[in-house]
Structure formats: structure tokens, C-alpha cells
N, C-alpha and C. Protein backbone atom coordinates (compact mmCIF):
# COMPACT_ATOMS: atom_id res chain seq x y z
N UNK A 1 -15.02 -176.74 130.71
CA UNK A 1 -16.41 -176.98 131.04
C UNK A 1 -17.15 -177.45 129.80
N UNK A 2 -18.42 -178.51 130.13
CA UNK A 2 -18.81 -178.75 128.98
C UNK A 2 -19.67 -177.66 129.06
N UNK A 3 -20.25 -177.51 127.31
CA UNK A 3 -21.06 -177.08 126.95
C UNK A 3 -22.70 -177.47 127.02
N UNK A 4 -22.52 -178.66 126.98
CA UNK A 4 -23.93 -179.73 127.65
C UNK A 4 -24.14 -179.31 128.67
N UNK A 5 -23.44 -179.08 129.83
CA UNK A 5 -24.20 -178.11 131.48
C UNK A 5 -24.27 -176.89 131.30
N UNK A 6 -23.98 -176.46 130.01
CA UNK A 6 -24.88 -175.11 130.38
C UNK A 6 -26.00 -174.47 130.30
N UNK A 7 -25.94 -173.49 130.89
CA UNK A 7 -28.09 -173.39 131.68
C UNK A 7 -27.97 -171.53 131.35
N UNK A 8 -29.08 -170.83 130.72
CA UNK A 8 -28.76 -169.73 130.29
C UNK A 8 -30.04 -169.19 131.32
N UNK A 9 -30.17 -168.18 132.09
CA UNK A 9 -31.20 -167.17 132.71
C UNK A 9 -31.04 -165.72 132.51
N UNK A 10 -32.29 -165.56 132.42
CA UNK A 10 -32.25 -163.96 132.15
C UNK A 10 -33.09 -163.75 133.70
N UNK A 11 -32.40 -162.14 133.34
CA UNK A 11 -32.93 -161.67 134.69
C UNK A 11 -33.13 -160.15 134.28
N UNK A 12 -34.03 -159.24 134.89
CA UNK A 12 -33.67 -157.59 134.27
C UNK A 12 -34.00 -156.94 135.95
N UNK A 13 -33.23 -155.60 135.92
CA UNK A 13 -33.62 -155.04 137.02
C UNK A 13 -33.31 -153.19 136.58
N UNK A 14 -34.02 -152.65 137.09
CA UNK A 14 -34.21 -151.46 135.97
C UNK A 14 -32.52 -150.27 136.43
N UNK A 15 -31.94 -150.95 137.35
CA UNK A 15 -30.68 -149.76 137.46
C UNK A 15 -29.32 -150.70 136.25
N UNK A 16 -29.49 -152.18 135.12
CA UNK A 16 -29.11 -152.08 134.49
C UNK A 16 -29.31 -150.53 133.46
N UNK A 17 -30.47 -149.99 133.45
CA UNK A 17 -30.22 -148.96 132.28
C UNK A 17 -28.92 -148.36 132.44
N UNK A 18 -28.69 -147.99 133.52
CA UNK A 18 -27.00 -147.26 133.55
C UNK A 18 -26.06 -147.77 133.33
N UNK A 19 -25.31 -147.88 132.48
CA UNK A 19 -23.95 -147.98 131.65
C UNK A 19 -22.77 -148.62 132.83
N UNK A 20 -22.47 -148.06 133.60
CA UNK A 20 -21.86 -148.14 135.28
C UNK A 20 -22.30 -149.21 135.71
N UNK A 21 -23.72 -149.10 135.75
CA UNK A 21 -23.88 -150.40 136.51
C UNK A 21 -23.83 -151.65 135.92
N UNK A 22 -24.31 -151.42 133.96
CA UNK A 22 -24.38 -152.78 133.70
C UNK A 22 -23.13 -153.21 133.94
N UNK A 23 -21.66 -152.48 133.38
CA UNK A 23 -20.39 -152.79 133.55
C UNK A 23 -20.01 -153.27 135.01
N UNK A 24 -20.50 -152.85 136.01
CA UNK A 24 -20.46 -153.22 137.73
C UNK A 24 -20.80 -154.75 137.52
N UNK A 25 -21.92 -154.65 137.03
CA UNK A 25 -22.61 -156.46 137.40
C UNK A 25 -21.89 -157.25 136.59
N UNK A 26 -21.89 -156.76 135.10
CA UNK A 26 -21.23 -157.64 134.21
C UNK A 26 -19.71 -158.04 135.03
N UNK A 27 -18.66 -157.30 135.37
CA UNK A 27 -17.39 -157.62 136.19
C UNK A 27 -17.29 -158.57 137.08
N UNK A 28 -18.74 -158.48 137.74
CA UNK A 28 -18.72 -159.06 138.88
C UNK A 28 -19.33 -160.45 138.84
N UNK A 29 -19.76 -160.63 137.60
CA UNK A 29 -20.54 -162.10 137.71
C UNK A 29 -19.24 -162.80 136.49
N UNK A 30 -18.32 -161.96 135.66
CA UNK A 30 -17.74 -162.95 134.65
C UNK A 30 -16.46 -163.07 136.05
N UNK A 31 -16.38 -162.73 136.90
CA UNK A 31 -15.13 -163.13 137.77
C UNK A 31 -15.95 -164.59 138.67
N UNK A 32 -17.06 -164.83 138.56
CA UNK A 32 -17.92 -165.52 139.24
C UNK A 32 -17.27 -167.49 139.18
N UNK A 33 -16.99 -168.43 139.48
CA UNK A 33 -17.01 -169.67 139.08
C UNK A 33 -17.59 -170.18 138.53
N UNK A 34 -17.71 -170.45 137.07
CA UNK A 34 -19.13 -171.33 136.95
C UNK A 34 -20.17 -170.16 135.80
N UNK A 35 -19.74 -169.38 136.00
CA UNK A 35 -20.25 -168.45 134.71
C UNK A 35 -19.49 -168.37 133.62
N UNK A 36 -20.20 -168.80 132.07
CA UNK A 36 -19.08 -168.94 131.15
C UNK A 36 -19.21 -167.52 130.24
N UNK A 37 -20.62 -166.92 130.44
CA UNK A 37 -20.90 -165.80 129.71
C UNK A 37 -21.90 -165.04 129.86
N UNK A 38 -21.62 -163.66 129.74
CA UNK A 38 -22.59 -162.46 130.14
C UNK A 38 -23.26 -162.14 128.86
N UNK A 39 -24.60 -161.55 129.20
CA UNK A 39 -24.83 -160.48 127.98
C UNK A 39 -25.77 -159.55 128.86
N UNK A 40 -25.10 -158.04 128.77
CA UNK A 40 -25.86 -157.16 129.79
C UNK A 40 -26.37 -156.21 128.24
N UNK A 41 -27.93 -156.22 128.37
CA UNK A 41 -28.32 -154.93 127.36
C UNK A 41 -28.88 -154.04 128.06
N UNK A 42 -28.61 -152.91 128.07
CA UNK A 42 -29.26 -152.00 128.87
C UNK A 42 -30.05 -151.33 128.59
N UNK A 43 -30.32 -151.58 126.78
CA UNK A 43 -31.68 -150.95 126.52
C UNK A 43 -33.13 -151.71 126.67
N UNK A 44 -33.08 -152.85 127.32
CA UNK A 44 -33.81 -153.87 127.79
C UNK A 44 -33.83 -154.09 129.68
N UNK A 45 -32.73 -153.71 129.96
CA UNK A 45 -32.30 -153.54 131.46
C UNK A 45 -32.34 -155.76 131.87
N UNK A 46 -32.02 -155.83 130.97
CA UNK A 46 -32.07 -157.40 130.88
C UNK A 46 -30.39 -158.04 131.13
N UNK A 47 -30.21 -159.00 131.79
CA UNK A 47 -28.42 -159.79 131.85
C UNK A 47 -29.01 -161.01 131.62
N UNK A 48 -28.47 -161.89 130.39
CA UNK A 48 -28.22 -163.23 130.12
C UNK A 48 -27.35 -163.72 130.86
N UNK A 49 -26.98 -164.89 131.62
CA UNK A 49 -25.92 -165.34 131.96
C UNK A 49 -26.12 -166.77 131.76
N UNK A 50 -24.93 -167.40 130.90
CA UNK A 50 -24.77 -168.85 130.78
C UNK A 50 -24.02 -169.26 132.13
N UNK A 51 -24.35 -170.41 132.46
CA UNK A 51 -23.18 -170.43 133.80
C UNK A 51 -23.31 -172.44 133.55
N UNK A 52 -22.73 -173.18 134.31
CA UNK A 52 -22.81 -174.48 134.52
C UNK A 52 -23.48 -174.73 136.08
N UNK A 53 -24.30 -175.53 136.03
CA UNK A 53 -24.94 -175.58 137.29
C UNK A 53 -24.48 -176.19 138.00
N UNK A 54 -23.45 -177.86 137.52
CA UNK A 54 -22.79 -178.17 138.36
C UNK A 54 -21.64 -177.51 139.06
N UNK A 55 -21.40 -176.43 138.67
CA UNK A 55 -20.68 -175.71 139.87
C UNK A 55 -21.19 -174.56 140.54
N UNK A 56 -21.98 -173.42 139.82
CA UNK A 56 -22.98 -172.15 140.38
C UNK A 56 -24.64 -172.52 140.59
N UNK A 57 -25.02 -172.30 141.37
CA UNK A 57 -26.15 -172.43 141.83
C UNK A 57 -27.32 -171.12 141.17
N UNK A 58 -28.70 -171.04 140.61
CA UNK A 58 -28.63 -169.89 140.36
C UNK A 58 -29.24 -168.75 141.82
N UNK A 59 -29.46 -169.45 143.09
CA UNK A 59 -29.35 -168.67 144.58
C UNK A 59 -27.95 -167.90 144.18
N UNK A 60 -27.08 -168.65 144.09
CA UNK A 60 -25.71 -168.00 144.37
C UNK A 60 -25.30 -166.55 143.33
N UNK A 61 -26.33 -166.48 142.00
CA UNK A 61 -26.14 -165.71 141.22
C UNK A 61 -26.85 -164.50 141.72
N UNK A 62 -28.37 -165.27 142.47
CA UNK A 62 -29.12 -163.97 143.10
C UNK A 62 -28.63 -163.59 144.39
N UNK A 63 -27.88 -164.40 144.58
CA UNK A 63 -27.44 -163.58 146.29
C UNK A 63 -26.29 -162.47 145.80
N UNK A 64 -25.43 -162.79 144.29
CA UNK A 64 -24.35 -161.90 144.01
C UNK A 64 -24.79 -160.64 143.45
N UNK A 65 -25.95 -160.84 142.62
CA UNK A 65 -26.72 -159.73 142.27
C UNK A 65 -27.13 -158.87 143.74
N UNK A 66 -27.90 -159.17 144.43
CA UNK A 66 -28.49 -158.31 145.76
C UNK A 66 -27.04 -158.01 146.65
N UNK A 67 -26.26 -158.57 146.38
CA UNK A 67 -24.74 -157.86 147.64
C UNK A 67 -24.62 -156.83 147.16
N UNK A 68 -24.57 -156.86 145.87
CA UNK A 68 -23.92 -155.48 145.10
C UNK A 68 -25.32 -154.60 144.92
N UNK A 69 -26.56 -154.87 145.30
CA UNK A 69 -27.95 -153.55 145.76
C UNK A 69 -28.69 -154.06 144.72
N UNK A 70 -28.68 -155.01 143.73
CA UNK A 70 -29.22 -155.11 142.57
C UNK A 70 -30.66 -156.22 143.16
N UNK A 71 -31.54 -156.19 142.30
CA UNK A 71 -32.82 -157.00 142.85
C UNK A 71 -33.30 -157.05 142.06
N UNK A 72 -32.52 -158.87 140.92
CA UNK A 72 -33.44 -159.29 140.03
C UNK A 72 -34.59 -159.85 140.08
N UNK A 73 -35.10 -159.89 138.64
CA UNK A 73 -36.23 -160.74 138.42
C UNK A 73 -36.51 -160.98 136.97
N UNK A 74 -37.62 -161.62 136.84
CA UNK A 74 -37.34 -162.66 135.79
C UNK A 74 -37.78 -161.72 134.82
């Protein structure tokens, strides 16, 4: 993948504070297509994610976040 499509969003939702969960989301979005990199801080309750847009959509990142109960925002 190039590095030129990539598109970085933050998002925070306050059940990152738990350790469990950041590790839950983080798993579940670096298995994702199209995501090249996480950064979950949980003392911010904040997830960076680089991804390429020509292949992930960022709907598709918020629909993966809310399957798993999570309900980002910016």
C-alpha cells in the first residue's frame, strides 16, 4: 500500500479507558483491510487509525466500532 493514501482519524469513546477493551478494538480493526495502523491510548480514551481509503471506507470503520458496542466520536 502506498503511503500517499493514507488518511489518519481519531476517534475516542470513553469504554477505551479499559485495558480489555482498548486491546478488543485494537485486534479487531488491525485484522481490518485497509488499516495499516492503530494507536489506542487509554489515558485519552482516544484510537488513531491510519487506514487507505481506497480500500476502507471510514462508515466501514464506524460500523466495526458499533458491532463490537463501541460508539465513536470525534
Amino acid at each position: 500500500m502506498s503511503m500517499s493514501n493514507t488518511v489518519r482519524i481519531r476517534v475516542r469513546d470513553a469504554m477505551f479507558d479499559c485495558e480489555s477493551c482498548a486491546n478488543t478494538i485494537e485486534h479487531v480493526l488491525e485484522a481490518t483491510y485497509g488499516v495499516e495502523q492503530i494507536d489506542v491510548d487509554e489515558s485519552t480514551e482516544r484510537v488513531e487509525i491510519d487506514y487507505d481509503p481506497d480500500i476502507v471506507a471510514p462508515t466501514e470503520l464506524e460500523m466495526t466500532f458499533e458491532a463490537w458496542g463501541y460508539t465513536p466520536r470525534p
